[in-house]
PDB file of N, CA and C in Angstrom:
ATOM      1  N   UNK A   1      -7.299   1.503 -22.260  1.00  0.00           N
ATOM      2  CA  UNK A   1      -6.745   0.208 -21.929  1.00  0.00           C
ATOM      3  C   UNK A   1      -6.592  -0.595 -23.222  1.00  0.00           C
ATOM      4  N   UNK A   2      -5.371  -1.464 -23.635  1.00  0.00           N
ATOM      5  CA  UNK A   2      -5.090  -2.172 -24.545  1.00  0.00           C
ATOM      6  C   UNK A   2      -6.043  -3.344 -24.353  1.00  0.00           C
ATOM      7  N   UNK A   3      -6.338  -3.965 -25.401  1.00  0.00           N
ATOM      8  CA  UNK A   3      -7.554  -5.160 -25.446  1.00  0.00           C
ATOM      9  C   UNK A   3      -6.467  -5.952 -26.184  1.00  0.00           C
ATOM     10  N   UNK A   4      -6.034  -7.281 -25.388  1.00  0.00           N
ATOM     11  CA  UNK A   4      -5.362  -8.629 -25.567  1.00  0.00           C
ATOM     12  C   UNK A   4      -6.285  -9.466 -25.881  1.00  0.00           C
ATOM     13  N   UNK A   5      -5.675 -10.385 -26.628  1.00  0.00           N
ATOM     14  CA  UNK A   5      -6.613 -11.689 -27.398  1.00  0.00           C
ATOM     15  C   UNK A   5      -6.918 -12.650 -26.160  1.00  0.00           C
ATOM     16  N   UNK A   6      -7.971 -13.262 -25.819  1.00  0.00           N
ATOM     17  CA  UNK A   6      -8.434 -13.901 -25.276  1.00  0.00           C
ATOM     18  C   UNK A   6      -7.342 -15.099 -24.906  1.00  0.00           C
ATOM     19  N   UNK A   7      -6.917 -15.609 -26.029  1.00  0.00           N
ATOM     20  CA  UNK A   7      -5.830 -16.697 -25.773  1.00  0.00           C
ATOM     21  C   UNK A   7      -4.823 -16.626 -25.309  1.00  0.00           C
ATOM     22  N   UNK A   8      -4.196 -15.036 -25.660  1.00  0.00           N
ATOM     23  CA  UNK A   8      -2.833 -14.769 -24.493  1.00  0.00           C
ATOM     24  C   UNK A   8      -2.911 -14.527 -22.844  1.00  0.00           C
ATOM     25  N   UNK A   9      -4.141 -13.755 -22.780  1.00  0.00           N
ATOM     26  CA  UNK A   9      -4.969 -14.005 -21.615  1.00  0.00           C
ATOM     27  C   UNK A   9      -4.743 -15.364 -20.354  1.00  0.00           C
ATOM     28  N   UNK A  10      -5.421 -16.124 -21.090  1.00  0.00           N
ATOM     29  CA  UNK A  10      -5.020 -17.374 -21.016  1.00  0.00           C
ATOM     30  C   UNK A  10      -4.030 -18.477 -20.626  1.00  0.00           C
ATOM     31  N   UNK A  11      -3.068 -18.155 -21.975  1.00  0.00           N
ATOM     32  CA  UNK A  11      -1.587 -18.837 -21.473  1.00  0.00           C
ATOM     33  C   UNK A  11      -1.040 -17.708 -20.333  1.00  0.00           C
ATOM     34  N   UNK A  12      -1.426 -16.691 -20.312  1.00  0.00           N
ATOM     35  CA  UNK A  12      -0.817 -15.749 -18.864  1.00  0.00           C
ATOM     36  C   UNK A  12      -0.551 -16.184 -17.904  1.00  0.00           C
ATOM     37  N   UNK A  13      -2.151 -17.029 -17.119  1.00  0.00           N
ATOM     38  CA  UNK A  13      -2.221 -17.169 -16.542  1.00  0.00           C
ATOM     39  C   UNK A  13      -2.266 -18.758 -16.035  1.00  0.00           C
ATOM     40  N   UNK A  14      -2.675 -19.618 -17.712  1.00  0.00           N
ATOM     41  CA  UNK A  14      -2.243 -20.913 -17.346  1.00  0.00           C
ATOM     42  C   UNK A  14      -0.287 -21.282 -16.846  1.00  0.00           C
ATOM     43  N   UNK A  15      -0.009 -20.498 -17.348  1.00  0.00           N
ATOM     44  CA  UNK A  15       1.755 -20.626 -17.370  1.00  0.00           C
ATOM     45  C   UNK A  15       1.818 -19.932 -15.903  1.00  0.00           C
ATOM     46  N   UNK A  16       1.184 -19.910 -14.990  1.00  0.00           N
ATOM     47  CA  UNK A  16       1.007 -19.440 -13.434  1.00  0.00           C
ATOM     48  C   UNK A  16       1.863 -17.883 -13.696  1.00  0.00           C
ATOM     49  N   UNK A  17       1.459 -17.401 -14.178  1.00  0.00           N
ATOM     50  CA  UNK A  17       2.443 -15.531 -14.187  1.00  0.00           C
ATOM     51  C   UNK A  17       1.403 -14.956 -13.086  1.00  0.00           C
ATOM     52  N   UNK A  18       0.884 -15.366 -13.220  1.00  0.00           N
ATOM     53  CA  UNK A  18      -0.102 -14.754 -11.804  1.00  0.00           C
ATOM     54  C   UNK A  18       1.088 -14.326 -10.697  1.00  0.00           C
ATOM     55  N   UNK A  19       1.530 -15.372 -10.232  1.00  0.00           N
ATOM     56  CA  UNK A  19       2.198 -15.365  -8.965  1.00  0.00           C
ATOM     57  C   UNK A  19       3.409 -14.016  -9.068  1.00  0.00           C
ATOM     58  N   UNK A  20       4.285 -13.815 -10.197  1.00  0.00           N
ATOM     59  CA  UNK A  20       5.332 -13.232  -9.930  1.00  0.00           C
ATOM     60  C   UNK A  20       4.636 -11.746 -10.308  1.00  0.00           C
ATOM     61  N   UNK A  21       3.451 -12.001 -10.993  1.00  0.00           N
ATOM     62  CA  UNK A  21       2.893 -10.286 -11.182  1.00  0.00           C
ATOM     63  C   UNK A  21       2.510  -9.992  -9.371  1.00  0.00           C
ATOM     64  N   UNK A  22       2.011 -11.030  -8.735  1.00  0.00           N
ATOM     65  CA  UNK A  22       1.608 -10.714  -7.183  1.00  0.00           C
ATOM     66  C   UNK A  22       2.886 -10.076  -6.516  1.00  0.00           C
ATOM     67  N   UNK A  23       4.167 -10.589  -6.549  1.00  0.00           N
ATOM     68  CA  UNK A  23       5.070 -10.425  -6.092  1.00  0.00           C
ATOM     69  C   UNK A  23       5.683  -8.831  -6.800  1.00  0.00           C
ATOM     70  N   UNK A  24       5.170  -8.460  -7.338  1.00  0.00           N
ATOM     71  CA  UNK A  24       5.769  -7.271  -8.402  1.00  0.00           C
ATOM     72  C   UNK A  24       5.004  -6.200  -7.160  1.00  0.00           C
ATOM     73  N   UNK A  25       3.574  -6.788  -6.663  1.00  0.00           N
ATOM     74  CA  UNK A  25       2.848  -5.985  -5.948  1.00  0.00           C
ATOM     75  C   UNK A  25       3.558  -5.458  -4.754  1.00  0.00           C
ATOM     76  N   UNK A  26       4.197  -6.419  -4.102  1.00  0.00           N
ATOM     77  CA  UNK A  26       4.612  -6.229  -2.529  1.00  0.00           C
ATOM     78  C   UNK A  26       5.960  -5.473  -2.751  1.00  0.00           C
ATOM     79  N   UNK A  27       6.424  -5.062  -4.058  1.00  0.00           N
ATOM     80  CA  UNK A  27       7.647  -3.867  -3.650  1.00  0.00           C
ATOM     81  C   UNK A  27       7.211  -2.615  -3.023  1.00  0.00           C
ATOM     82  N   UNK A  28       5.346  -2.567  -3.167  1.00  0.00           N
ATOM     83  CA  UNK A  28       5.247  -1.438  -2.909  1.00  0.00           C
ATOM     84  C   UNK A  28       5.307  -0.030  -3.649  1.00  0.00           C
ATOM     85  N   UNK A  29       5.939   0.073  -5.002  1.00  0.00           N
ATOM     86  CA  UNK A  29       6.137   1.353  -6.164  1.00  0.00           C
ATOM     87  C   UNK A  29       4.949   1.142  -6.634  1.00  0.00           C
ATOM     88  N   UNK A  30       4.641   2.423  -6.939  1.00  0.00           N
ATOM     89  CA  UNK A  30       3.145   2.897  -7.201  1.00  0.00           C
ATOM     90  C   UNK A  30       3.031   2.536  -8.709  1.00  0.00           C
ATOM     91  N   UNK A  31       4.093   2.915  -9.470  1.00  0.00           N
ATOM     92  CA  UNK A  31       3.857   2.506 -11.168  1.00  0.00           C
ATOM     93  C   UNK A  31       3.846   1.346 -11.352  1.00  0.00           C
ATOM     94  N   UNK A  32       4.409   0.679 -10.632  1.00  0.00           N
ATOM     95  CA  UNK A  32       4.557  -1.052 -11.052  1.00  0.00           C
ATOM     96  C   UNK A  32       2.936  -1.975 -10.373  1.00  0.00           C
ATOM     97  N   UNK A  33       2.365  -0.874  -8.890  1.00  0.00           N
ATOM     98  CA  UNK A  33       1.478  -1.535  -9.042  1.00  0.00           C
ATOM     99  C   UNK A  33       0.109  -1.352  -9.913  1.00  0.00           C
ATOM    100  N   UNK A  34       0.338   0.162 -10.079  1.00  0.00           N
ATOM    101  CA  UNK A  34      -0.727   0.199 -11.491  1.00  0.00           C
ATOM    102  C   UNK A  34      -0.976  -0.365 -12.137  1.00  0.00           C
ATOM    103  N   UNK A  35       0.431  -0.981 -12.975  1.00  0.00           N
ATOM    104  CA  UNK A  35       0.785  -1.790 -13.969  1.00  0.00           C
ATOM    105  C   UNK A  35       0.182  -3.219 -13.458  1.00  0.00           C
ATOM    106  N   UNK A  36       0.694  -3.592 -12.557  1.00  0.00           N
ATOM    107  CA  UNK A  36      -0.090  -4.808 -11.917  1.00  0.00           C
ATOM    108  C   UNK A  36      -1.553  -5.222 -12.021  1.00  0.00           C
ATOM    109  N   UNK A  37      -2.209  -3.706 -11.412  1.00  0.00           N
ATOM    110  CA  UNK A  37      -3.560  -3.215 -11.601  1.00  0.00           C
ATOM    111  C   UNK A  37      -4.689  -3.372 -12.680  1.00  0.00           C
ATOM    112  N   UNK A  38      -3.706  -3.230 -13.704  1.00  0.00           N
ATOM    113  CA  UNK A  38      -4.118  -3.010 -15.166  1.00  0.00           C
ATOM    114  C   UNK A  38      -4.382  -4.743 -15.412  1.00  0.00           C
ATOM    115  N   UNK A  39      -3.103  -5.281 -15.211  1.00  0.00           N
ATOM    116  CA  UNK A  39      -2.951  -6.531 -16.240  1.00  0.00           C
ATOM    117  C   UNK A  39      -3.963  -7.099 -15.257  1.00  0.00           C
ATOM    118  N   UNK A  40      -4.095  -7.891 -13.639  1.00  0.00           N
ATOM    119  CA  UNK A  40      -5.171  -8.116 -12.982  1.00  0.00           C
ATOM    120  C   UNK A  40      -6.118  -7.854 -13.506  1.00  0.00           C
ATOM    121  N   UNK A  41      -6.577  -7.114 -13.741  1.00  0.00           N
ATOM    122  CA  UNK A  41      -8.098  -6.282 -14.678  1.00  0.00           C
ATOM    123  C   UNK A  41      -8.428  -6.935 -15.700  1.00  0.00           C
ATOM    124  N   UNK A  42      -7.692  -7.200 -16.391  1.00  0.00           N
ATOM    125  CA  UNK A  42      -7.564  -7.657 -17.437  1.00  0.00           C
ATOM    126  C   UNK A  42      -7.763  -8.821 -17.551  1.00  0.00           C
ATOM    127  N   UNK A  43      -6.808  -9.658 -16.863  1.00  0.00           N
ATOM    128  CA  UNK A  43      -6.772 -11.409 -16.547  1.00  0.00           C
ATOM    129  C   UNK A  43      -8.171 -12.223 -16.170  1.00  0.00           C
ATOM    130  N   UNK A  44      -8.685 -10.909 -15.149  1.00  0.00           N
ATOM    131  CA  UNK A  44      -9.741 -11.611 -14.662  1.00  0.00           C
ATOM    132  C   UNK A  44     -11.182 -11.337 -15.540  1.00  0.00           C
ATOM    133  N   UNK A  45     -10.959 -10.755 -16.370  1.00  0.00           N
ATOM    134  CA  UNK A  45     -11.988 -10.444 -17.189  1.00  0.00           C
ATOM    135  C   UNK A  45     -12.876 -11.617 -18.138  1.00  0.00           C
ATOM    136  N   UNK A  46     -11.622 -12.539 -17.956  1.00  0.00           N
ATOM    137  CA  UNK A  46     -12.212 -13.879 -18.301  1.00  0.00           C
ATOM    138  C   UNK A  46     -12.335 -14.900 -17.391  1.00  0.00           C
ATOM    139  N   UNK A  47     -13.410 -15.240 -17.580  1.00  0.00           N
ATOM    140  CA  UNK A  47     -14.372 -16.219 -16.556  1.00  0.00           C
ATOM    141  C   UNK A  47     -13.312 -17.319 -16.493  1.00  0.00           C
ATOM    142  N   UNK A  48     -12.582 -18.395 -17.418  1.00  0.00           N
ATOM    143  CA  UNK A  48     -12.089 -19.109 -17.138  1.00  0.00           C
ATOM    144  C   UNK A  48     -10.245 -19.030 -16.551  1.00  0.00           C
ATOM    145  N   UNK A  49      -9.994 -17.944 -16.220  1.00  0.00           N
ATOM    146  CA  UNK A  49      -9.092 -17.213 -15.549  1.00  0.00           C
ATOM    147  C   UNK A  49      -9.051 -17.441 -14.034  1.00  0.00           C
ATOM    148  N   UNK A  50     -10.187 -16.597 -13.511  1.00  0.00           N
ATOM    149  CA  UNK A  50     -10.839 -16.712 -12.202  1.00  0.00           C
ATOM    150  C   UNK A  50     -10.358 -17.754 -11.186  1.00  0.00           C
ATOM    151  N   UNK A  51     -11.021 -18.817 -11.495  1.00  0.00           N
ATOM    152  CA  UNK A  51     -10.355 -19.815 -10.298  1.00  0.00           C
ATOM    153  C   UNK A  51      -9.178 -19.577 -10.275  1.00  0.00           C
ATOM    154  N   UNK A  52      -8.360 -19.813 -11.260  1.00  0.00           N
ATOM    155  CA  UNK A  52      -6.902 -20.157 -11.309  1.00  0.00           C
ATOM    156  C   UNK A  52      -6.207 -19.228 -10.534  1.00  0.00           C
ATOM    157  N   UNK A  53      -6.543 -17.842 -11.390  1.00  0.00           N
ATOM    158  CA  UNK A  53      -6.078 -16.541  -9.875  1.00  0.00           C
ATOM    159  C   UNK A  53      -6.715 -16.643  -8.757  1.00  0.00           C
ATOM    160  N   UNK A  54      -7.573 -17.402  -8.216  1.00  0.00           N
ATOM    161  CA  UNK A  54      -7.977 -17.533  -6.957  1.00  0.00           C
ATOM    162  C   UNK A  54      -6.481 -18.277  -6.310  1.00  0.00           C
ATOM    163  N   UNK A  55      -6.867 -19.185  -6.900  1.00  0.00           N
ATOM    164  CA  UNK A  55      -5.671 -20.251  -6.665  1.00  0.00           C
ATOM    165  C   UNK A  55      -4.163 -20.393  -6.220  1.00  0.00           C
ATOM    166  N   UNK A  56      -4.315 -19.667  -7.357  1.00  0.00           N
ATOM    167  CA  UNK A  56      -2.444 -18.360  -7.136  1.00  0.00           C
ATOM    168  C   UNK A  56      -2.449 -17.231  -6.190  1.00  0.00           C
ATOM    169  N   UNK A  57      -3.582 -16.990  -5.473  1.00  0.00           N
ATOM    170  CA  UNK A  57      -4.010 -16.173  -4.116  1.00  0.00           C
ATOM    171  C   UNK A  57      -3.914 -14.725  -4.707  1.00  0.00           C
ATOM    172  N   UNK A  58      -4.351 -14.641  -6.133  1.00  0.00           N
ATOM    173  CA  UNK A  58      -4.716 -13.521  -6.860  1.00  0.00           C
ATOM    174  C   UNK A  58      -5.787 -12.260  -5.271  1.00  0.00           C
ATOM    175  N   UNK A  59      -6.262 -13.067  -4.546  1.00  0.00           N
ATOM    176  CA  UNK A  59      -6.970 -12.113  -3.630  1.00  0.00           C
ATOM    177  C   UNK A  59      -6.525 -11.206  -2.611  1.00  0.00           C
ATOM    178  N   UNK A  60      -5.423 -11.995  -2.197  1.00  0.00           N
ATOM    179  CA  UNK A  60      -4.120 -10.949  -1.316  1.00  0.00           C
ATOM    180  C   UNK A  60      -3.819 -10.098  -1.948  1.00  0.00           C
ATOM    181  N   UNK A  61      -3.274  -9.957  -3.209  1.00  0.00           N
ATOM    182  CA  UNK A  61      -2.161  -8.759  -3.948  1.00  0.00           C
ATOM    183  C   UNK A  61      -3.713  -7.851  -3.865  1.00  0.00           C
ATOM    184  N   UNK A  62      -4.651  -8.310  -4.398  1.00  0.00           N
ATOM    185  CA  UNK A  62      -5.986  -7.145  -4.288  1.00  0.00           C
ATOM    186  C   UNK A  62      -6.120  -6.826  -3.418  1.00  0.00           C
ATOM    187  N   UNK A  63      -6.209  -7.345  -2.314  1.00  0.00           N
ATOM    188  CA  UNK A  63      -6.506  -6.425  -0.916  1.00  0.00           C
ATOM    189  C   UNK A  63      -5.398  -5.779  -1.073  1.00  0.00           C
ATOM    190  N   UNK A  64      -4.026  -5.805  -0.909  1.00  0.00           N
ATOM    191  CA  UNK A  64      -2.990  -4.884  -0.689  1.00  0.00           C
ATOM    192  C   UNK A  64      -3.389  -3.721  -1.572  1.00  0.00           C
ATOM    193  N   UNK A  65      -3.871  -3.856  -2.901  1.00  0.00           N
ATOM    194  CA  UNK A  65      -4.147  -3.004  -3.431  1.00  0.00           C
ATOM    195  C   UNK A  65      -4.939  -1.880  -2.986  1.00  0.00           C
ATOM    196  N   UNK A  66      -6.391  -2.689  -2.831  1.00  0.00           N
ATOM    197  CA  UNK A  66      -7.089  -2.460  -2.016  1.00  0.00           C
ATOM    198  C   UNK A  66      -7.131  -0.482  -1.411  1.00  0.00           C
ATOM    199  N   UNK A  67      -5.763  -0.973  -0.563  1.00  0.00           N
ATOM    200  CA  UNK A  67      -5.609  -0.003   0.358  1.00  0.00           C
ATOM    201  C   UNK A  67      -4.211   1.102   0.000  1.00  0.00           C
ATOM    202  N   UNK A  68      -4.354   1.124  -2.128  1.00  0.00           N
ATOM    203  CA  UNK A  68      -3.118   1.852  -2.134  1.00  0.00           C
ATOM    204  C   UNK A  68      -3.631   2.689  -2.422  1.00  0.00           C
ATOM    205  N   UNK A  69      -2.581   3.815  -2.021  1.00  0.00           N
ATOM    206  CA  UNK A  69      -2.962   5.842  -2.004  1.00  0.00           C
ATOM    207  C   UNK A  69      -3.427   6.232  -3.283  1.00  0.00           C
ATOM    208  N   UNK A  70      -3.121   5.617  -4.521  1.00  0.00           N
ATOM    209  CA  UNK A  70      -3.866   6.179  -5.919  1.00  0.00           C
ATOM    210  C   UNK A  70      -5.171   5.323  -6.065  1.00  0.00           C
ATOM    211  N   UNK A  71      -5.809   6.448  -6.478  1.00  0.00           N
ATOM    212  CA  UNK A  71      -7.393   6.123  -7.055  1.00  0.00           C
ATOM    213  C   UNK A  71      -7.071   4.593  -8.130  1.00  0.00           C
ATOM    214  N   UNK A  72      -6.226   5.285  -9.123  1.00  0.00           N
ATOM    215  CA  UNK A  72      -6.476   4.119 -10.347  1.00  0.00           C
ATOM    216  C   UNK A  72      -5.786   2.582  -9.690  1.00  0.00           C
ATOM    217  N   UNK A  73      -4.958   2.763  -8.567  1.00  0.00           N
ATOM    218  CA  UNK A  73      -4.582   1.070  -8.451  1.00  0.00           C
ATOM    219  C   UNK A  73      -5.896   0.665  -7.601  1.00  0.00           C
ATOM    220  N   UNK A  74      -6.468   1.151  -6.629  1.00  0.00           N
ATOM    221  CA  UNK A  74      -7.609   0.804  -6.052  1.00  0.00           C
ATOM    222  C   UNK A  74      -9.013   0.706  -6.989  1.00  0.00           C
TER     223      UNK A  74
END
């Protein structure tokens, strides 16, 4: 996994990208939600992230995940 600077992190998710990475989720393609998978992982890795993807209902696209057929998006 690539390791991003804390601060891009950050503006990611202050600039609300949360939402359209959620929406990337519900096409349903398995590579894009990996990809989804990954950056989520990532985002939330910082504590001051957290709420904000709460916020942006970061918890739906995870459950959908949740329940997808590859090991690595679940």
């Amino acid at each position: 996994m690539v390791e991003f600077p804390s601060w891009l992190l950050c503006y990611i998710v202050q600039e609300r990208a949360v939402r359209q990475i959620l929406k990337t989720i519900a096409l349903n393609i398995e590579d894009i939600q990996l990809q989804a998978a990954g950056i989520l992982a990532n985002l939330s890795a910082l504590h001051e992230n957290q709420i904000t993807m709460i916020e942006e209902s970061a918890c739906m696209g995870l459950l959908t995940m949740a329940f997808a057929k590859i090991d690595e998006i679940r």
